[in-house]
PDB file of N, CA and C in Angstrom:
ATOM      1  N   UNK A   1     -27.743 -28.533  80.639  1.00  0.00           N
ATOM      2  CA  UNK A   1     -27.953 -29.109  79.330  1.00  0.00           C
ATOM      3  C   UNK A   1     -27.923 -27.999  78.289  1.00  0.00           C
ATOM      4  N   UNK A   2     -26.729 -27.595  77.586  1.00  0.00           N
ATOM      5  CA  UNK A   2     -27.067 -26.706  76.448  1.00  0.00           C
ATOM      6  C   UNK A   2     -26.771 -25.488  76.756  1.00  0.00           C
ATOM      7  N   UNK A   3     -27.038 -25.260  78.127  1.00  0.00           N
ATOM      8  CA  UNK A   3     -26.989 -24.086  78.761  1.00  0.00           C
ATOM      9  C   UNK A   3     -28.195 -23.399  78.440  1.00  0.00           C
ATOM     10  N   UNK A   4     -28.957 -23.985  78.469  1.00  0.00           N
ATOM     11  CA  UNK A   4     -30.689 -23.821  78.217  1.00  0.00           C
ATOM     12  C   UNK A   4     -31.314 -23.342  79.582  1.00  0.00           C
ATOM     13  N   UNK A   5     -32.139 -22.875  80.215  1.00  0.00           N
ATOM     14  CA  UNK A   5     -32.571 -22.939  81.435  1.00  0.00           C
ATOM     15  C   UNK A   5     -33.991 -23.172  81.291  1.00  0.00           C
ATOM     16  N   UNK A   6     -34.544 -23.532  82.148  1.00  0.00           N
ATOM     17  CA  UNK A   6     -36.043 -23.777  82.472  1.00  0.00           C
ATOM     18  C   UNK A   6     -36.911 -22.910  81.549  1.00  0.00           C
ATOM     19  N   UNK A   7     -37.132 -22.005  82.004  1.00  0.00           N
ATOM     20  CA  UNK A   7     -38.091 -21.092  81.233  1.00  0.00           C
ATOM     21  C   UNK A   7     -37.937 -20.941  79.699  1.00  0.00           C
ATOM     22  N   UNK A   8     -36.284 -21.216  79.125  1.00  0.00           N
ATOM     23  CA  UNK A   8     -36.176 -21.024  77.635  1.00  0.00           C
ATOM     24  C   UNK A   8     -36.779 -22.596  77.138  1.00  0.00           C
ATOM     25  N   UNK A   9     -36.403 -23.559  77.981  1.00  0.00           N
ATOM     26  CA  UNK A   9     -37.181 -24.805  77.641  1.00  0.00           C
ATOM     27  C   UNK A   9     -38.365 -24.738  77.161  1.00  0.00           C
ATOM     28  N   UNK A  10     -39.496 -24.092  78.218  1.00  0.00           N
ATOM     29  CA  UNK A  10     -40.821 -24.297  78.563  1.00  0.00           C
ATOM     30  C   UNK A  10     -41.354 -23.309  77.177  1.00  0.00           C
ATOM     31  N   UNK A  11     -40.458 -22.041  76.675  1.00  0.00           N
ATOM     32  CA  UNK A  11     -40.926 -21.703  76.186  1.00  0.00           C
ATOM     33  C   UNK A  11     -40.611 -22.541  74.194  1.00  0.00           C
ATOM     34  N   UNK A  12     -39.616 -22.856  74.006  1.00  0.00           N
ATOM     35  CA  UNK A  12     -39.564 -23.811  72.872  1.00  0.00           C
ATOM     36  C   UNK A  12     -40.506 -24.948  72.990  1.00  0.00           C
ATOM     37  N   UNK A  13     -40.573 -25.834  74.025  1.00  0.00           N
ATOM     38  CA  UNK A  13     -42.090 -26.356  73.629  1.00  0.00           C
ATOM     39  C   UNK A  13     -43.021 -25.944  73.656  1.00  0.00           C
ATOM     40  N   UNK A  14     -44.016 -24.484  74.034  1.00  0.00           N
ATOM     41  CA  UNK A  14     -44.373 -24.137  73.943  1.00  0.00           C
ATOM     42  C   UNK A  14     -44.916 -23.867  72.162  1.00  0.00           C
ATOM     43  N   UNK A  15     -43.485 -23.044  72.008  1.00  0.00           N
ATOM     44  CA  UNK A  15     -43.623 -22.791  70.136  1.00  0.00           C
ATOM     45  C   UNK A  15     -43.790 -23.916  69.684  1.00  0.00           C
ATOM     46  N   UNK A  16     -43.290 -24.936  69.663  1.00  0.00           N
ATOM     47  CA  UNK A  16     -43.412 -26.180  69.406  1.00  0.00           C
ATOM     48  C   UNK A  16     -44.585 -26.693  68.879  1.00  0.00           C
ATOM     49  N   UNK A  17     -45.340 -26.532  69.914  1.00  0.00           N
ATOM     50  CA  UNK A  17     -46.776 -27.417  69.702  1.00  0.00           C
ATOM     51  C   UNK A  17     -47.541 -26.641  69.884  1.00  0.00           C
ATOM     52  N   UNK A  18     -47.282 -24.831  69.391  1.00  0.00           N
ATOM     53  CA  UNK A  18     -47.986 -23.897  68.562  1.00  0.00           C
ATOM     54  C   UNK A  18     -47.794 -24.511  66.741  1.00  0.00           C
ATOM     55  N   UNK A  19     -46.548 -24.485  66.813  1.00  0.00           N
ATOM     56  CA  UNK A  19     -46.317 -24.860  65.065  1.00  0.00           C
ATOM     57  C   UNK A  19     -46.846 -25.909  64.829  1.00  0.00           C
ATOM     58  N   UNK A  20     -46.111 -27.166  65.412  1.00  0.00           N
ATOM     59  CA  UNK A  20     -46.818 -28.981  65.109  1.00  0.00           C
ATOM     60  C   UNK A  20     -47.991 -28.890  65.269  1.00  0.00           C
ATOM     61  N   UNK A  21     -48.762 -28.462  66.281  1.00  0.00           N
ATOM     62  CA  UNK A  21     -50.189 -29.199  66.553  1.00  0.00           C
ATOM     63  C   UNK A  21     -49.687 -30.060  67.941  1.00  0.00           C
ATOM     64  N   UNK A  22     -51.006 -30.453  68.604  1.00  0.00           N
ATOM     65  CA  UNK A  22     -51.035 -31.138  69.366  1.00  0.00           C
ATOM     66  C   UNK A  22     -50.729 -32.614  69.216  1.00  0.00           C
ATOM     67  N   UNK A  23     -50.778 -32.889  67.484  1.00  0.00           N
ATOM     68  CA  UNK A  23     -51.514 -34.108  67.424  1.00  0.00           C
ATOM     69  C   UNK A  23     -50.072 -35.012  67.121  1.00  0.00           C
ATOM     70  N   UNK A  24     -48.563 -34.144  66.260  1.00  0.00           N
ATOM     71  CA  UNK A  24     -47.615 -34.457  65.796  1.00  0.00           C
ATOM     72  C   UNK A  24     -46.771 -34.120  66.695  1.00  0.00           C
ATOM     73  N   UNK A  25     -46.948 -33.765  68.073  1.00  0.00           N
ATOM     74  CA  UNK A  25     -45.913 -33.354  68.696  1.00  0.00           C
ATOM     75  C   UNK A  25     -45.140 -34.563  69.579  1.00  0.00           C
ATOM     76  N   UNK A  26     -46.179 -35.524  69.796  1.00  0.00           N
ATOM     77  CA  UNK A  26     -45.621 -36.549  70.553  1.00  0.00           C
ATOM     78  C   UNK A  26     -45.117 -37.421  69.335  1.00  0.00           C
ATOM     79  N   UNK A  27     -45.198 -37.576  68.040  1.00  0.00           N
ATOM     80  CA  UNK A  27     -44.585 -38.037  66.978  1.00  0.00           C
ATOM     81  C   UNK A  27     -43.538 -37.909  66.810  1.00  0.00           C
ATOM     82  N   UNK A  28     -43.420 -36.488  67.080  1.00  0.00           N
ATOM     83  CA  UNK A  28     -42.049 -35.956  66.591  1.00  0.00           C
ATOM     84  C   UNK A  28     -40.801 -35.823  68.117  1.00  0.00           C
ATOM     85  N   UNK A  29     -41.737 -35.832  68.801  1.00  0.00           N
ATOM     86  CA  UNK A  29     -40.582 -36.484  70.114  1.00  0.00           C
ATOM     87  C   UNK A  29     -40.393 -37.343  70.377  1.00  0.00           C
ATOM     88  N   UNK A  30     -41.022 -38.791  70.324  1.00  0.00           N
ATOM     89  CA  UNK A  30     -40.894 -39.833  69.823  1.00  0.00           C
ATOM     90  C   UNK A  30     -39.740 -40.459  68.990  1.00  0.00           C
ATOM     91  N   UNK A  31     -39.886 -40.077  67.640  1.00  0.00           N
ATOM     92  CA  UNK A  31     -38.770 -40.224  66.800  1.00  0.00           C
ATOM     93  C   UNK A  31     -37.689 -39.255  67.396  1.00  0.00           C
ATOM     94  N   UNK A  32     -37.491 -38.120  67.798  1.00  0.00           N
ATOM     95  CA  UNK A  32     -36.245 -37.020  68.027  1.00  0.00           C
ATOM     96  C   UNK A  32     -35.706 -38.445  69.523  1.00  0.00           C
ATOM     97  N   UNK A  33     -36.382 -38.817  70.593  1.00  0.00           N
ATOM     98  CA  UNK A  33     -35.905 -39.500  71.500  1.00  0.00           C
ATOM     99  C   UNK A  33     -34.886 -40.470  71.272  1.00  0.00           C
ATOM    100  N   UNK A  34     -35.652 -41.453  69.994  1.00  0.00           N
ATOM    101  CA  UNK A  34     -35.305 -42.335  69.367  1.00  0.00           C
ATOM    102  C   UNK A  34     -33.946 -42.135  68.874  1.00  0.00           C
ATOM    103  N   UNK A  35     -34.026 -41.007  67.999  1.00  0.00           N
ATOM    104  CA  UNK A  35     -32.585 -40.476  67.296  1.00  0.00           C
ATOM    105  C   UNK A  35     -31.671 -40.176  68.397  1.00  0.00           C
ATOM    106  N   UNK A  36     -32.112 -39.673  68.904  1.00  0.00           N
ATOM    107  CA  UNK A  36     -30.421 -39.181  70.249  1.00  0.00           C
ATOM    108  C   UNK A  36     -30.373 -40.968  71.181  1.00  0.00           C
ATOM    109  N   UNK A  37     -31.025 -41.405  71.016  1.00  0.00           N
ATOM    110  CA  UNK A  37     -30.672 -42.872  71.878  1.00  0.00           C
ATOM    111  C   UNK A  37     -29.880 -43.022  70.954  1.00  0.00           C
ATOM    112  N   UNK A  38     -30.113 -43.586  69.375  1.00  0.00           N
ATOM    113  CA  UNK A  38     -29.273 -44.132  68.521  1.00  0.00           C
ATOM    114  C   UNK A  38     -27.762 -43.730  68.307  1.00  0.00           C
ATOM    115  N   UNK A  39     -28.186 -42.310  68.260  1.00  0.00           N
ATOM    116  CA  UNK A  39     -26.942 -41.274  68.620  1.00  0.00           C
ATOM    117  C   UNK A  39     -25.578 -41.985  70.158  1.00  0.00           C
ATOM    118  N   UNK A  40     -26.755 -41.762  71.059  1.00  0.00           N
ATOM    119  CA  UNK A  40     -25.288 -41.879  72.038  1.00  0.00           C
ATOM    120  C   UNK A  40     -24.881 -43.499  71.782  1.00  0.00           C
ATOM    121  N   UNK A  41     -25.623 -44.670  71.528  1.00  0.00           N
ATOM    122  CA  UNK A  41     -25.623 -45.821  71.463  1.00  0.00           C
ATOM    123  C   UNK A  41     -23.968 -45.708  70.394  1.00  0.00           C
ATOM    124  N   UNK A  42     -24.592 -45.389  69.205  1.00  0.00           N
ATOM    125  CA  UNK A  42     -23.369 -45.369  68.251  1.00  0.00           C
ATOM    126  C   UNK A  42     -22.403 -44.658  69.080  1.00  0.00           C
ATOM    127  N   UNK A  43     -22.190 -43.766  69.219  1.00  0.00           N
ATOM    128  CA  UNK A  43     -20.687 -42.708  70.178  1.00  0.00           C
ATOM    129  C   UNK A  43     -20.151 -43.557  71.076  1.00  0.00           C
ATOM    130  N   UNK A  44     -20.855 -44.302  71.888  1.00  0.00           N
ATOM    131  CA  UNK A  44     -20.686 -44.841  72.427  1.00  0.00           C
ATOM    132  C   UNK A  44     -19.468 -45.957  72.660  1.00  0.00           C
ATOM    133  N   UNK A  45     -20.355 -46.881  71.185  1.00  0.00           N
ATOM    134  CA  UNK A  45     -19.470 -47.741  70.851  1.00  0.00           C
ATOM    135  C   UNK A  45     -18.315 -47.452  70.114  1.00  0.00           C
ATOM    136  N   UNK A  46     -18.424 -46.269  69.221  1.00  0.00           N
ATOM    137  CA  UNK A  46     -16.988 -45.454  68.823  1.00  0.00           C
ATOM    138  C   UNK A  46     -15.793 -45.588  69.781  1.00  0.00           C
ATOM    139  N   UNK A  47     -16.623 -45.203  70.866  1.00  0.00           N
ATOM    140  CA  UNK A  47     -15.351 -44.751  71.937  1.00  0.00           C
ATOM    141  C   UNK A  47     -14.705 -45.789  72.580  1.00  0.00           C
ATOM    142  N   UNK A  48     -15.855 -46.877  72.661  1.00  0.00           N
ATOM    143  CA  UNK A  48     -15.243 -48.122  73.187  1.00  0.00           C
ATOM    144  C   UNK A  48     -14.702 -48.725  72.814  1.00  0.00           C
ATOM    145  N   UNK A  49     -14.355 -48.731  71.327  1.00  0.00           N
ATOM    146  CA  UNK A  49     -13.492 -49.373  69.841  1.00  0.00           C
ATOM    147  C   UNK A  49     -12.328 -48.565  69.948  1.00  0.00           C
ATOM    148  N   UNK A  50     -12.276 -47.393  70.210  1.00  0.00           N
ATOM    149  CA  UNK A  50     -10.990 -46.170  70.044  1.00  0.00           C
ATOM    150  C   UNK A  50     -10.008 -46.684  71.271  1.00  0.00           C
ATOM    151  N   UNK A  51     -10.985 -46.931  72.785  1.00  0.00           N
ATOM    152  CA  UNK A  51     -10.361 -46.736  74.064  1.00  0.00           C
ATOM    153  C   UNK A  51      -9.943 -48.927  73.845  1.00  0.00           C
ATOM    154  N   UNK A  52     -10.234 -49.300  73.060  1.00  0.00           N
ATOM    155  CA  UNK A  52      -9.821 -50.940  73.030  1.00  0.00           C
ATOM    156  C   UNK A  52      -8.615 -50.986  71.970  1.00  0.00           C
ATOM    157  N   UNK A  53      -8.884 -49.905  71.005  1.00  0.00           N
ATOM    158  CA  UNK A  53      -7.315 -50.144  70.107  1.00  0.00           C
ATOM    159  C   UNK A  53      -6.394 -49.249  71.436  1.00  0.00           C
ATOM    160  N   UNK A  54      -6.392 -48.138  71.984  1.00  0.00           N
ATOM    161  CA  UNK A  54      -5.275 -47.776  72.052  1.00  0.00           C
ATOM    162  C   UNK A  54      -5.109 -48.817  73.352  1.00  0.00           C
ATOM    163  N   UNK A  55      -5.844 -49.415  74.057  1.00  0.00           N
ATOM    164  CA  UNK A  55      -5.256 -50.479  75.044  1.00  0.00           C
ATOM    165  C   UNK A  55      -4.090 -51.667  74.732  1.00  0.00           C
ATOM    166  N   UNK A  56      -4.997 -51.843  73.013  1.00  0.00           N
ATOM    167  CA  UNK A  56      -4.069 -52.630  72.532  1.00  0.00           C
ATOM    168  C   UNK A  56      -2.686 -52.157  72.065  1.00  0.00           C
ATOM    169  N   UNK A  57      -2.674 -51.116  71.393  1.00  0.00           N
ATOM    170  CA  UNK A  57      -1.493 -50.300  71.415  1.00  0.00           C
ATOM    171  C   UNK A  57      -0.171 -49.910  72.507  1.00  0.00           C
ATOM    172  N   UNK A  58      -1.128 -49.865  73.258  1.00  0.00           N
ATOM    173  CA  UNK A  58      -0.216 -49.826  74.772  1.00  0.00           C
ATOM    174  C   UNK A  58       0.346 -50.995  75.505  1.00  0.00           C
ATOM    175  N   UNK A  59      -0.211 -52.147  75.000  1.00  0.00           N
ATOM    176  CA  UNK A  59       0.177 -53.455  75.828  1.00  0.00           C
ATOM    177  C   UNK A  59       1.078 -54.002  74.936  1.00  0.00           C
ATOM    178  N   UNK A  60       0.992 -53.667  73.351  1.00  0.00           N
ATOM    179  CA  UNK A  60       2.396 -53.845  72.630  1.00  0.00           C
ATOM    180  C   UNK A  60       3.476 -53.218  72.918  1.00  0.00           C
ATOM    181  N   UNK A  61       3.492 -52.362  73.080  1.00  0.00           N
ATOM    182  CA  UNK A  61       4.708 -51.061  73.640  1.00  0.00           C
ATOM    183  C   UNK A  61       5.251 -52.071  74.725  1.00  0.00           C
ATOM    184  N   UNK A  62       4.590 -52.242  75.770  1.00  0.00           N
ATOM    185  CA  UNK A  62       4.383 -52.887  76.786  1.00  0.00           C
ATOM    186  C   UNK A  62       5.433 -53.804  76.750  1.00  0.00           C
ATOM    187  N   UNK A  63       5.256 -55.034  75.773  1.00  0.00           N
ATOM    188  CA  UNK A  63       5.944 -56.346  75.639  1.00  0.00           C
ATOM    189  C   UNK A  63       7.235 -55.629  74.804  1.00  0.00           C
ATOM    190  N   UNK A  64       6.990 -55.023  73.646  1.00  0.00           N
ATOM    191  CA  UNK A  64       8.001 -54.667  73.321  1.00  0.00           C
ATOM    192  C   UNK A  64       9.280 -54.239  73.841  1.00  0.00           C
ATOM    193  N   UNK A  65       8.655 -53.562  74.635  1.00  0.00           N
ATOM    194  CA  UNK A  65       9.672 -52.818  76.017  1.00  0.00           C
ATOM    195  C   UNK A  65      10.580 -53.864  76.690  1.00  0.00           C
ATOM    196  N   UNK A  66       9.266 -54.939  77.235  1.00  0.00           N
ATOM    197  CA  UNK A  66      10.224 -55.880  77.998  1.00  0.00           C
ATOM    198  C   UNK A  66      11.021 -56.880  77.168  1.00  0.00           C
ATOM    199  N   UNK A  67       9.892 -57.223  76.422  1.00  0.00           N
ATOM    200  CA  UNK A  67      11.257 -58.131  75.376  1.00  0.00           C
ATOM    201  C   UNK A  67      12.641 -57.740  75.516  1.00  0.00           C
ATOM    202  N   UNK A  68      12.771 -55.813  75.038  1.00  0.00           N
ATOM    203  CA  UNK A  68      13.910 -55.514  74.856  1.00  0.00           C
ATOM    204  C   UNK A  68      14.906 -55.334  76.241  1.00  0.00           C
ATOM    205  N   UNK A  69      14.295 -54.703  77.367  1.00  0.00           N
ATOM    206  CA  UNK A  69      14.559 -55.235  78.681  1.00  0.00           C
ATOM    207  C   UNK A  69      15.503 -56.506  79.210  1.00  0.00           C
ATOM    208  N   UNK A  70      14.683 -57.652  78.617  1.00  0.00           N
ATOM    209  CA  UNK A  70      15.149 -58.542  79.224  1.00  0.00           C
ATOM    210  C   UNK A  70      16.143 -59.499  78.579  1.00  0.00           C
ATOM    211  N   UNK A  71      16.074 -58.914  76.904  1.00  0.00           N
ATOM    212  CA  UNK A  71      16.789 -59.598  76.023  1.00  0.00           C
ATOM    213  C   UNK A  71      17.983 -58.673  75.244  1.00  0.00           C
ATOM    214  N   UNK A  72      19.322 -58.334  76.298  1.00  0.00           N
ATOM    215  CA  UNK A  72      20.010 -57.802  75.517  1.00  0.00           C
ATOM    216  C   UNK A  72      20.247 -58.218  73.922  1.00  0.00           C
ATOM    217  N   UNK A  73      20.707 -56.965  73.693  1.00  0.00           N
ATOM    218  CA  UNK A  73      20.749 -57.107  71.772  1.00  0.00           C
ATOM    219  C   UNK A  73      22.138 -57.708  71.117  1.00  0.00           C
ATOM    220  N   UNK A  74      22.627 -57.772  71.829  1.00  0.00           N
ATOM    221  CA  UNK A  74      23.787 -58.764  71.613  1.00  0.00           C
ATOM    222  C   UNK A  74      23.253 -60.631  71.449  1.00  0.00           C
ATOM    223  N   UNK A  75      22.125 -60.751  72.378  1.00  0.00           N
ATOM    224  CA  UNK A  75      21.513 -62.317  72.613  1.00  0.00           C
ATOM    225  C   UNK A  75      20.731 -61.947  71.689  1.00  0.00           C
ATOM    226  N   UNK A  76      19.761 -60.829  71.429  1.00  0.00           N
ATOM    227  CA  UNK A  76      18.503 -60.949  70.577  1.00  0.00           C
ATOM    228  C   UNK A  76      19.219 -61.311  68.900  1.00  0.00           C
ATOM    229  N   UNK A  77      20.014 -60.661  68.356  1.00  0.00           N
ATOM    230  CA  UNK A  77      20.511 -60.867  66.947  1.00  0.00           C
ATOM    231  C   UNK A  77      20.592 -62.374  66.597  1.00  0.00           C
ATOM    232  N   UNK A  78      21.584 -63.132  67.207  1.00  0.00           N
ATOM    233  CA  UNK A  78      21.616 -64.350  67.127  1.00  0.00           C
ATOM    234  C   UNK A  78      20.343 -65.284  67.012  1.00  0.00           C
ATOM    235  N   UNK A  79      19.160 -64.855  68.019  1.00  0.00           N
ATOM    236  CA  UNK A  79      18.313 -65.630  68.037  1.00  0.00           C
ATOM    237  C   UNK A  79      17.301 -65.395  66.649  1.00  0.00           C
ATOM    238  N   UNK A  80      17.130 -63.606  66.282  1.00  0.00           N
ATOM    239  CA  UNK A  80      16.438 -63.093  64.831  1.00  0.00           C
ATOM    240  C   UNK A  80      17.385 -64.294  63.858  1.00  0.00           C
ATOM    241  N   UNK A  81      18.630 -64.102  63.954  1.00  0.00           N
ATOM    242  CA  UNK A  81      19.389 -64.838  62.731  1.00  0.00           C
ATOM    243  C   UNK A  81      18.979 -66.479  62.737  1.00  0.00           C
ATOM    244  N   UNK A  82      18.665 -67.144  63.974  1.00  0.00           N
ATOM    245  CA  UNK A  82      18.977 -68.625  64.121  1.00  0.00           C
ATOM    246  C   UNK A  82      16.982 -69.069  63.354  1.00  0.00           C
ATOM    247  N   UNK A  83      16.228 -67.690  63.341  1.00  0.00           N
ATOM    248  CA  UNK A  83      14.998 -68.124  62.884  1.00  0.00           C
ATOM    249  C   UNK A  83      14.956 -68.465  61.097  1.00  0.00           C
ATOM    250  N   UNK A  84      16.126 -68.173  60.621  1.00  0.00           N
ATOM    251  CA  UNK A  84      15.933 -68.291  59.032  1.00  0.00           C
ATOM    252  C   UNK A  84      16.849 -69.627  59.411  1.00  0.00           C
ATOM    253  N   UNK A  85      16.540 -70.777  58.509  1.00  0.00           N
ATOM    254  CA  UNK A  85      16.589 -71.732  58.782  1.00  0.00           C
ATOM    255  C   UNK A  85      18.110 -71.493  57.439  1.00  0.00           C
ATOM    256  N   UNK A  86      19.718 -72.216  58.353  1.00  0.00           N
ATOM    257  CA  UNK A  86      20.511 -71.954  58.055  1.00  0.00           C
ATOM    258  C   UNK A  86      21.434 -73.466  58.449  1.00  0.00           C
ATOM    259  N   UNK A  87      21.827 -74.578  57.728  1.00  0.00           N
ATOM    260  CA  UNK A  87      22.184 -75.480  58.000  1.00  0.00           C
ATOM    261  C   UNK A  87      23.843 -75.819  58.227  1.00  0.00           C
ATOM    262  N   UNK A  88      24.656 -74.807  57.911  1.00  0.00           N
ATOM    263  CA  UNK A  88      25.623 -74.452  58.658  1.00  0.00           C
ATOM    264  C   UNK A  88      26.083 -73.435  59.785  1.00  0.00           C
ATOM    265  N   UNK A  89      25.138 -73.039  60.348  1.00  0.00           N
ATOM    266  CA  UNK A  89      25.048 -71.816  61.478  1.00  0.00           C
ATOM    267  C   UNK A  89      25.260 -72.589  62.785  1.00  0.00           C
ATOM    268  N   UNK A  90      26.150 -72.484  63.755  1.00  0.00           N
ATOM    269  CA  UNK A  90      26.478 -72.798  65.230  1.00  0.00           C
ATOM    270  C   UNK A  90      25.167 -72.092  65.493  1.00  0.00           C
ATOM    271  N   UNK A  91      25.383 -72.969  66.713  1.00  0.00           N
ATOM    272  CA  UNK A  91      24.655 -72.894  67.699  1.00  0.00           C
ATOM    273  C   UNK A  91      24.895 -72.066  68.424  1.00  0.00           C
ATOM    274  N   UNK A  92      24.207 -70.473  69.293  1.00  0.00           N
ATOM    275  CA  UNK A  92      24.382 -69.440  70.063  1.00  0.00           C
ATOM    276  C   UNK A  92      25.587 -69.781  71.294  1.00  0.00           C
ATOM    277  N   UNK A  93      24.783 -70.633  71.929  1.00  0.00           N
ATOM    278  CA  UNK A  93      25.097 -71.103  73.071  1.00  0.00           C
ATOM    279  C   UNK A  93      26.362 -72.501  73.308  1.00  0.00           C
ATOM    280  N   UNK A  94      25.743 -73.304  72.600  1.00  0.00           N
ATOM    281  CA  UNK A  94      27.043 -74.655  72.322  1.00  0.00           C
ATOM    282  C   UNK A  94      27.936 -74.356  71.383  1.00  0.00           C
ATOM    283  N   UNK A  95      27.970 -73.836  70.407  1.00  0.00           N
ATOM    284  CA  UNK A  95      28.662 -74.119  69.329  1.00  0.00           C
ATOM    285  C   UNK A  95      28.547 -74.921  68.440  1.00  0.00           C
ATOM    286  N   UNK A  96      27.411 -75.875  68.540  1.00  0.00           N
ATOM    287  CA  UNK A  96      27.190 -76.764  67.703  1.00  0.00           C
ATOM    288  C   UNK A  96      26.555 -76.254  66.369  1.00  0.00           C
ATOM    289  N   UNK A  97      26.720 -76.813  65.665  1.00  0.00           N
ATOM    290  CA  UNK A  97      26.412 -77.442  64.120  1.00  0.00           C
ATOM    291  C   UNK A  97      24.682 -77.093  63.938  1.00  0.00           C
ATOM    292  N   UNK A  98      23.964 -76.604  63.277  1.00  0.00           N
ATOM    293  CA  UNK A  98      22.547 -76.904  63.484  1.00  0.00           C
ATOM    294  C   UNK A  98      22.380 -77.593  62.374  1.00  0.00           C
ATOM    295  N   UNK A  99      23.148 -78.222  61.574  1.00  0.00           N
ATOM    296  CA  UNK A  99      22.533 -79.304  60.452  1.00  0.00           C
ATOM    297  C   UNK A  99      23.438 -80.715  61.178  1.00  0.00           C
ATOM    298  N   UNK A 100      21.791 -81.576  60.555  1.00  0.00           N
ATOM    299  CA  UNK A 100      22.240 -83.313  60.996  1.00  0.00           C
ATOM    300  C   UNK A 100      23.269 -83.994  60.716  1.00  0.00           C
ATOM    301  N   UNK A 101      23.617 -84.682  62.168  1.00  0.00           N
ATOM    302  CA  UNK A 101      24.587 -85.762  61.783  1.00  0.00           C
ATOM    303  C   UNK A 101      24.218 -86.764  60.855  1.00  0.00           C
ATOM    304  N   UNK A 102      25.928 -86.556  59.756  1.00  0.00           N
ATOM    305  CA  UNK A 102      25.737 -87.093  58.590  1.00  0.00           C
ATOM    306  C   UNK A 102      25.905 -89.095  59.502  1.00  0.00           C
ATOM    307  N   UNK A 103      26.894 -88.911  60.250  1.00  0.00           N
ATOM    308  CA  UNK A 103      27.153 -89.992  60.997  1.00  0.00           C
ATOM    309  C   UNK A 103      25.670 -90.566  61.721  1.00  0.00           C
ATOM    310  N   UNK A 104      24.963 -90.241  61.616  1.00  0.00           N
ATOM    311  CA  UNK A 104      23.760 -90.811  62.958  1.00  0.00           C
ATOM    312  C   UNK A 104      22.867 -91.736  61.951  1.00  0.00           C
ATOM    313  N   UNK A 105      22.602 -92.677  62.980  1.00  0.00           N
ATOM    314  CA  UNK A 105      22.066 -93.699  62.370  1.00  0.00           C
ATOM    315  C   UNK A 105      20.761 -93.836  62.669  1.00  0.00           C
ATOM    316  N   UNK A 106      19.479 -94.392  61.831  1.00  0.00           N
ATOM    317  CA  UNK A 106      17.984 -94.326  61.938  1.00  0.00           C
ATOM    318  C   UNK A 106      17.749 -94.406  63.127  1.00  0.00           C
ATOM    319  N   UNK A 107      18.294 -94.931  64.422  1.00  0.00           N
ATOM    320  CA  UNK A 107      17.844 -95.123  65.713  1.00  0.00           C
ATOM    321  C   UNK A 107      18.294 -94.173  66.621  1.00  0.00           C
ATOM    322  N   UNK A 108      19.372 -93.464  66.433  1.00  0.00           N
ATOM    323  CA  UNK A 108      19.812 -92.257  67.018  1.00  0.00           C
ATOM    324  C   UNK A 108      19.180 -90.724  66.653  1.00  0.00           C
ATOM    325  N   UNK A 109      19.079 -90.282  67.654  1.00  0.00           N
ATOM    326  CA  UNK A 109      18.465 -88.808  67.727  1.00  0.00           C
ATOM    327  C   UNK A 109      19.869 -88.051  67.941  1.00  0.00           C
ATOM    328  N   UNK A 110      20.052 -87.181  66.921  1.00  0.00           N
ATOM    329  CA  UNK A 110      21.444 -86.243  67.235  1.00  0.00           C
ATOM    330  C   UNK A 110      21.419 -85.407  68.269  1.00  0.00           C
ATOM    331  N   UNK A 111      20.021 -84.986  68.159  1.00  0.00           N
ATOM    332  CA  UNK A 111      20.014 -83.905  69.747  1.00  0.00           C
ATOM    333  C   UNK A 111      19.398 -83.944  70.826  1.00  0.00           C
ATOM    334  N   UNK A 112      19.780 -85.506  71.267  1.00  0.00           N
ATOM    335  CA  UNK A 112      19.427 -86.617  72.372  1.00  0.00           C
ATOM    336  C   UNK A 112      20.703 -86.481  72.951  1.00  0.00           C
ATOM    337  N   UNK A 113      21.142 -85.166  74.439  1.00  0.00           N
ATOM    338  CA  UNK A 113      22.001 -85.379  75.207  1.00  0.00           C
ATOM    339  C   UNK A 113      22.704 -86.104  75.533  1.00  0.00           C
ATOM    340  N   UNK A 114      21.868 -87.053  75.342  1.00  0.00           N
ATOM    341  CA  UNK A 114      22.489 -88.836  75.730  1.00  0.00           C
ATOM    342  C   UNK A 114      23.304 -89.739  75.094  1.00  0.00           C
ATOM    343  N   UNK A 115      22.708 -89.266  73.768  1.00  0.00           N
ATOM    344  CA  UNK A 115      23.626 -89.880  72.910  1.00  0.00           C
ATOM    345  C   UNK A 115      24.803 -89.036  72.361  1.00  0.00           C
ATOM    346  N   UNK A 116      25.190 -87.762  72.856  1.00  0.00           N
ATOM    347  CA  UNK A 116      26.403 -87.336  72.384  1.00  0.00           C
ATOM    348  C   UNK A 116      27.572 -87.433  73.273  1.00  0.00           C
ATOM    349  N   UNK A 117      26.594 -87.985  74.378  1.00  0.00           N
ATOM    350  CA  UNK A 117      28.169 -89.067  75.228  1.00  0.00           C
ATOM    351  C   UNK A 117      29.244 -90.055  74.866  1.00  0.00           C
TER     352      UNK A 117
END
């Protein structure tokens, strides 16, 4: 601890409760106990806030990574582009139209498989 040894201990409390008195010494270790609990309590939780962002930091990387992994960038563009809502833009994959049939009638669903038979 400190690199303190026994005897330099024995002798600081010693001085100690030559200077305080008998009567303030357990007062003042008391409160000093108090303070280093509060102490590591707070550090503590510092570290556990520091070591929870960079977890989170790392598990974005993480997805990021695979996203890009698994979604060549040739497929990814199309799909960034198909999110701004664009009513003459084909479709990636079909070729279709992404704005409604002007032809479809209140009972038909245009992008009901079924009905584009």
């Amino acid at each position: 601890m400190f690199g303190i040894g026994t005897t330099e201990l024995l002798v600081i409390l010693l001085v100690a409760l030559v200077i305080l008195g008998p009567k303030k010494l357990p007062q003042i270790a008391r409160s000093l106990g108090k303070a280093l609990g509060e102490f590591k309590r707070v550090s503590s939780d510092v570290k556990r806030t520091i070591d929870l962002e960079v977890e989170n930091l790392e598990r974005e990387e993480k997805t990021q990574k695979a996203k890009s992994e698994l979604l060549p960038e040739d497929y990814a563009a199309p799909a960034a582009a198909s999110a701004a809502p664009d009513n003459a833009a084909p479709d990636a994959k079909t070729g279709d139209s992404a704005a409604p049939d002007e032809d479809a009638g209140p009972d038909r669903n245009p992008t009901d498989p079924a009905e584009k038979i």
